[in-house]
Protein backbone atom coordinates (compact mmCIF):
# COMPACT_ATOMS: atom_id res chain seq x y z
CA UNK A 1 6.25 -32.14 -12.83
CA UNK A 2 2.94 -33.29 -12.33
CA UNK A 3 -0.18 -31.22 -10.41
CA UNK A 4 -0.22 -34.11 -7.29
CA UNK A 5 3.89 -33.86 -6.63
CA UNK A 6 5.33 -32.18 -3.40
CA UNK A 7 8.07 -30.79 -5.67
CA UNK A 8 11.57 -31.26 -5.31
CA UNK A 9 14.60 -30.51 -2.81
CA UNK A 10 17.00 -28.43 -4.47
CA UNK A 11 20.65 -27.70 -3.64
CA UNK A 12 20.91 -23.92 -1.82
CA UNK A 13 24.29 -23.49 -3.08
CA UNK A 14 22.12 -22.96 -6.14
CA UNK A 15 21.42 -19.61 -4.59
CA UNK A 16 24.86 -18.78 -2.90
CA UNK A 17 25.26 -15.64 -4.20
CA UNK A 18 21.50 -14.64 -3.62
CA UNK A 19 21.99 -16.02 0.13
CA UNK A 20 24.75 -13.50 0.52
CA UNK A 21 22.96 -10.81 -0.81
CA UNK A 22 24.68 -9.83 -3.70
CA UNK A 23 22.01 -8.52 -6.00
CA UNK A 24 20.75 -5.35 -7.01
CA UNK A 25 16.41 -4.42 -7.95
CA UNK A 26 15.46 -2.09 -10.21
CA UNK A 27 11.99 -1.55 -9.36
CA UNK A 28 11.36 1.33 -12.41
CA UNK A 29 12.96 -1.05 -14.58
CA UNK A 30 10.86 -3.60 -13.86
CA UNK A 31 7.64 -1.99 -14.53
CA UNK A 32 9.38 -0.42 -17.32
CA UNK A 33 9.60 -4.36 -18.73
CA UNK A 34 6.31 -5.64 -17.26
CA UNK A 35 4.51 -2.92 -19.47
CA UNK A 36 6.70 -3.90 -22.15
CA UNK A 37 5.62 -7.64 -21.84
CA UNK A 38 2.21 -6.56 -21.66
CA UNK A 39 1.47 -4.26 -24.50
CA UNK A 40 3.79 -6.93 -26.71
CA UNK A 41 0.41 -9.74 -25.60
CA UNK A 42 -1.73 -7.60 -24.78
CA UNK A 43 -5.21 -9.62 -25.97
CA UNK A 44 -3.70 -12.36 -24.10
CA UNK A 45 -3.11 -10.85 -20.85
CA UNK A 46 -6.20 -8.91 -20.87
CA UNK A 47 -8.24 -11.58 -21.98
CA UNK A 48 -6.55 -14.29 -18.73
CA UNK A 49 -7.22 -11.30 -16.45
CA UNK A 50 -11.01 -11.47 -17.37
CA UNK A 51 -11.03 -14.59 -16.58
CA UNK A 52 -9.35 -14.38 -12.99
CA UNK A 53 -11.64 -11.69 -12.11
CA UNK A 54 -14.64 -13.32 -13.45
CA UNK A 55 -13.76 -16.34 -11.18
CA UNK A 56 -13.21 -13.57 -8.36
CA UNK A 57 -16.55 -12.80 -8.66
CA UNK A 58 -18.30 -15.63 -9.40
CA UNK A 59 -17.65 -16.80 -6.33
CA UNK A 60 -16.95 -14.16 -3.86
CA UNK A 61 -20.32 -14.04 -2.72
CA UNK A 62 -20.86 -18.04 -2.18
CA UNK A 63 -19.16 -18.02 1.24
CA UNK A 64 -17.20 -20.75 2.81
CA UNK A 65 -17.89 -22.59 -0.75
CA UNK A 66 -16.63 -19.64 -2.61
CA UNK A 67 -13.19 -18.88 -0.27
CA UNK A 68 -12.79 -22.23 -0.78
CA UNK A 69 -12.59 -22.25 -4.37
CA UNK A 70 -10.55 -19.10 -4.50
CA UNK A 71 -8.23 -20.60 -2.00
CA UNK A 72 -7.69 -23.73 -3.92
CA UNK A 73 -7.20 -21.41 -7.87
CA UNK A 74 -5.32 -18.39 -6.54
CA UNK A 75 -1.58 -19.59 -6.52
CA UNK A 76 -2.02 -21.43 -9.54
CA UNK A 77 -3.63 -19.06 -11.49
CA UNK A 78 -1.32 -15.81 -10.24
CA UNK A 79 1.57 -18.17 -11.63
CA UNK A 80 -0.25 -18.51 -14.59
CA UNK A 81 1.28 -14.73 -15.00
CA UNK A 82 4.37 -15.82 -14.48
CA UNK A 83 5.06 -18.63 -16.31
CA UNK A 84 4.08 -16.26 -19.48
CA UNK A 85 6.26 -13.69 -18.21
CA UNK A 86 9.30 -16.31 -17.73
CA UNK A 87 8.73 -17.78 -21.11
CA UNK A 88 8.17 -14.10 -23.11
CA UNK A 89 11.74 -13.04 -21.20
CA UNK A 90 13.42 -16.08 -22.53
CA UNK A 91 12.17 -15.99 -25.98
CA UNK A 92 10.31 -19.14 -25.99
CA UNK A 93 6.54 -19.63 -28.43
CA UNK A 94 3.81 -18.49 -25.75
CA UNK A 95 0.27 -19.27 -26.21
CA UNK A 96 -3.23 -18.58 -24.59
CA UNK A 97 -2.95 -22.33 -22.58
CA UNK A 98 0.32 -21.11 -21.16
CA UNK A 99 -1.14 -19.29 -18.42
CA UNK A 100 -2.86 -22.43 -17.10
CA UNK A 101 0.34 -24.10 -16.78
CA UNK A 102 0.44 -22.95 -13.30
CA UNK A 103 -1.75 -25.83 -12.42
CA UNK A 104 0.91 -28.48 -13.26
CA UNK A 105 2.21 -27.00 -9.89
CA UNK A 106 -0.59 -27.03 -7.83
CA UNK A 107 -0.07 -28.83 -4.50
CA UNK A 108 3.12 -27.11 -3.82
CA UNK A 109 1.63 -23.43 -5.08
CA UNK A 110 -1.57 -24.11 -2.92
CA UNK A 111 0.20 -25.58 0.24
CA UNK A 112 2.75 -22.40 -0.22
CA UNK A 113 -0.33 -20.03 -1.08
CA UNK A 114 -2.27 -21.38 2.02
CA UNK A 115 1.00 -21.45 4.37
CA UNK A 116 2.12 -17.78 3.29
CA UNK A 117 -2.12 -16.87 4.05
CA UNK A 118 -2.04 -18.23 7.62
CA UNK A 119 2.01 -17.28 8.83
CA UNK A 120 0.91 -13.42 7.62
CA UNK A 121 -2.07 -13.41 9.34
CA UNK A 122 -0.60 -14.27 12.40
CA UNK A 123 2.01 -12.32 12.38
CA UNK A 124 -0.64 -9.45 11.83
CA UNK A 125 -1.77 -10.02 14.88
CA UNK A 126 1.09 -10.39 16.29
CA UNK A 127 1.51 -6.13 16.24
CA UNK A 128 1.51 -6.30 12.75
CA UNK A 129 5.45 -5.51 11.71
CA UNK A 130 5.79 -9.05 11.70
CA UNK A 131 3.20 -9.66 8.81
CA UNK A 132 4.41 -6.74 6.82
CA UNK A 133 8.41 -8.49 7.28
CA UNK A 134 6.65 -11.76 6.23
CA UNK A 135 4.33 -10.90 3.48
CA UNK A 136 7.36 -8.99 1.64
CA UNK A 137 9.68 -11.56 2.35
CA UNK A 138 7.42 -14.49 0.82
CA UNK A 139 7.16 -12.09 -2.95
CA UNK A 140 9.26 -14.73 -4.60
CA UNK A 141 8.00 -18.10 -2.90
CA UNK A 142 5.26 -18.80 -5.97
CA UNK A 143 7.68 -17.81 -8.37
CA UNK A 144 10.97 -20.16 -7.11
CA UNK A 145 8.15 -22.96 -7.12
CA UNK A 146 7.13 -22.70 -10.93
CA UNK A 147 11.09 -21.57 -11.69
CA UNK A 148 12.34 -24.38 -10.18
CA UNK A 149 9.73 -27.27 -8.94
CA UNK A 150 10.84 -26.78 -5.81
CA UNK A 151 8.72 -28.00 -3.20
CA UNK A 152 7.25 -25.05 -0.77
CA UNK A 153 8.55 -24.78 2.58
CA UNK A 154 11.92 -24.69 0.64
CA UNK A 155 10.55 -22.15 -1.76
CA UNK A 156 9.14 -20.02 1.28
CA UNK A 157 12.47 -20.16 3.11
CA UNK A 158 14.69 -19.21 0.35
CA UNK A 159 12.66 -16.52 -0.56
CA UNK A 160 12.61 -14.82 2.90
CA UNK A 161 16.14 -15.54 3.30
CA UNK A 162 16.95 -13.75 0.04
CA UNK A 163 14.95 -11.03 0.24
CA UNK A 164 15.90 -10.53 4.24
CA UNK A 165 19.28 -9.24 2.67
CA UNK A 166 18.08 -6.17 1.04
CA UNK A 167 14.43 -6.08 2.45
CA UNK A 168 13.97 -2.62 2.13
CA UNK A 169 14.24 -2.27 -1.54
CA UNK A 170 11.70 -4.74 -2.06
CA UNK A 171 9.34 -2.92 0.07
CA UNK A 172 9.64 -0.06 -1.84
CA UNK A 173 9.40 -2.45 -5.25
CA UNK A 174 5.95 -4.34 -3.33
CA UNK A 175 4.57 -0.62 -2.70
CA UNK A 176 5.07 0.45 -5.64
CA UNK A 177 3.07 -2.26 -7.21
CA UNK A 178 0.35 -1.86 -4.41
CA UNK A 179 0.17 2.01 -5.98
CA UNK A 180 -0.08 0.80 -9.54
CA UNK A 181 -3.08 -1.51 -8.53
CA UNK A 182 -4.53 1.03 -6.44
CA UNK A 183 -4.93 3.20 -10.08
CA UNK A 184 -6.38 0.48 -11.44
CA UNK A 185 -8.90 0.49 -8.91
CA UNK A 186 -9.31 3.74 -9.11
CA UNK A 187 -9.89 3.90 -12.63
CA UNK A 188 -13.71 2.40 -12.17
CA UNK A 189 -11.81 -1.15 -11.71
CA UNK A 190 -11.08 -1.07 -15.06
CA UNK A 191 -8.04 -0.50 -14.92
CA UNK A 192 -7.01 -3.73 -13.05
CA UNK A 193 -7.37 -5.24 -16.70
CA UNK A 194 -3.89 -3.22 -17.37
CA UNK A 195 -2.57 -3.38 -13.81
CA UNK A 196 -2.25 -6.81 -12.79
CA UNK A 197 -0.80 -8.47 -15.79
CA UNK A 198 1.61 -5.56 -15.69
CA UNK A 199 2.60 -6.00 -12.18
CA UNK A 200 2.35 -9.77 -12.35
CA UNK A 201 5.00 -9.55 -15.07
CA UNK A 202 6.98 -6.79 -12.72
CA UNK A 203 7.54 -9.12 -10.51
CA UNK A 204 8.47 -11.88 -12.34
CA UNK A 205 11.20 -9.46 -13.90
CA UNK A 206 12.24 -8.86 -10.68
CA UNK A 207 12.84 -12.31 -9.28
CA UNK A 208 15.10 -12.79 -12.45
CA UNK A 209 16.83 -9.19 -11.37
CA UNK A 210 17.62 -11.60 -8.54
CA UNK A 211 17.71 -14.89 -8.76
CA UNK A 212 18.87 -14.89 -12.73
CA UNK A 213 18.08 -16.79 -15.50
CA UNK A 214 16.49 -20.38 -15.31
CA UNK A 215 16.14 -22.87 -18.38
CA UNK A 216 12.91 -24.35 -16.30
CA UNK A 217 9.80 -26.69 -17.63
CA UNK A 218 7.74 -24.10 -17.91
């Protein structure tokens, strides 16, 4: 897939069983695996989450200019996380550059990172239950994008649909990851080195709890 594509339309009976809800998270084993994924590359991970934060900073104080810029390098770089986590879980040779793969999906990660920015902030406004439905509901959009090239309306849709069925769990699985970051945070900040790699990799273990395995081009 190249950067510039929309991505690609792919056939929902693909998720038939996921549409009907027939799927079961385990959010402690996912952070259970996450850590697991984390300590086993750990110079990697810590080394990539530098780098996002350095870019964090770099630029958070350069207004419009700098929202721009994160605007544009979030989704790709968050999937960076899980295209390393996808390719550790299926066994395949993972290097450094792998985290930058994310970028060979950029339009459709940045018009589904911008689209899933804008629909939760209005529903936050809109008496704010229906930004807390939609920003849960969205978890596996970035993911189904890099899994699957799939361009990102699709990739939004499917993943509210899915996660609609048991919406509750993944609350408590999105809160629980909130509460590990929150440590981190709490931890001078430096613990956000540890935190978001391992919940970045949480949740990519999830989404396979899910949506199962995936031979994709990552």
């Amino acid at each position: 897939m190249e950067p510039f594509d929309f991505g690609r339309k792919i056939d929902p009976s693909a998720f038939e069983a996921q549409l009907a809800g027939t799927y079961h998270i385990d959010a402690g084993a996912a952070l259970r695996k996450g850590w697991e994924m984390f300590t086993s590359r750990v110079g990697e991970f810590i080394g990539f989450t530098l780098l996002v934060l350095l870019v964090s900073a770099l630029t958070s104080g350069r207004a419009i200019g700098g929202s721009l810029i994160v605007s544009l390098v979030a989704a790709p770089l968050y999937a960076g996380y899980q295209v390393a986590a996808f390719r550790i879980m299926s066994g395949r040779e993972f290097r450094f550059g792998d985290f930058f793969k994310g970028f060979g999906y950029f339009l459709p990660l940045l018009l589904a990172g911008l689209a899933i920015s804008l629909i939760v902030a209005a529903g936050i406004m809109l008496l704010i239950i229906p930004g807390i439905y939609l920003s849960v509901a969205y978890l596996f959009a970035l993911n189904l994008v890099v899994d699957h090239g799939m361009e990102f309306w699709q990739a939004m849709e499917t993943s509210r649909k899915v996660v609609t069925k048991h919406w509750f769990a993944i609350f408590w699985f999105t809160l629980l990851m909130s509460l590990v970051n929150l440590l981190g945070i709490a931890a001078l900040g430096v613990g956000l080195l540890v935190t978001i790699p391992v919940t970045a990799c949480a949740t990519a273990v999830a989404y396979r709890q899910i949506f199962g395995e995936h031979d994709g081009e990552w």
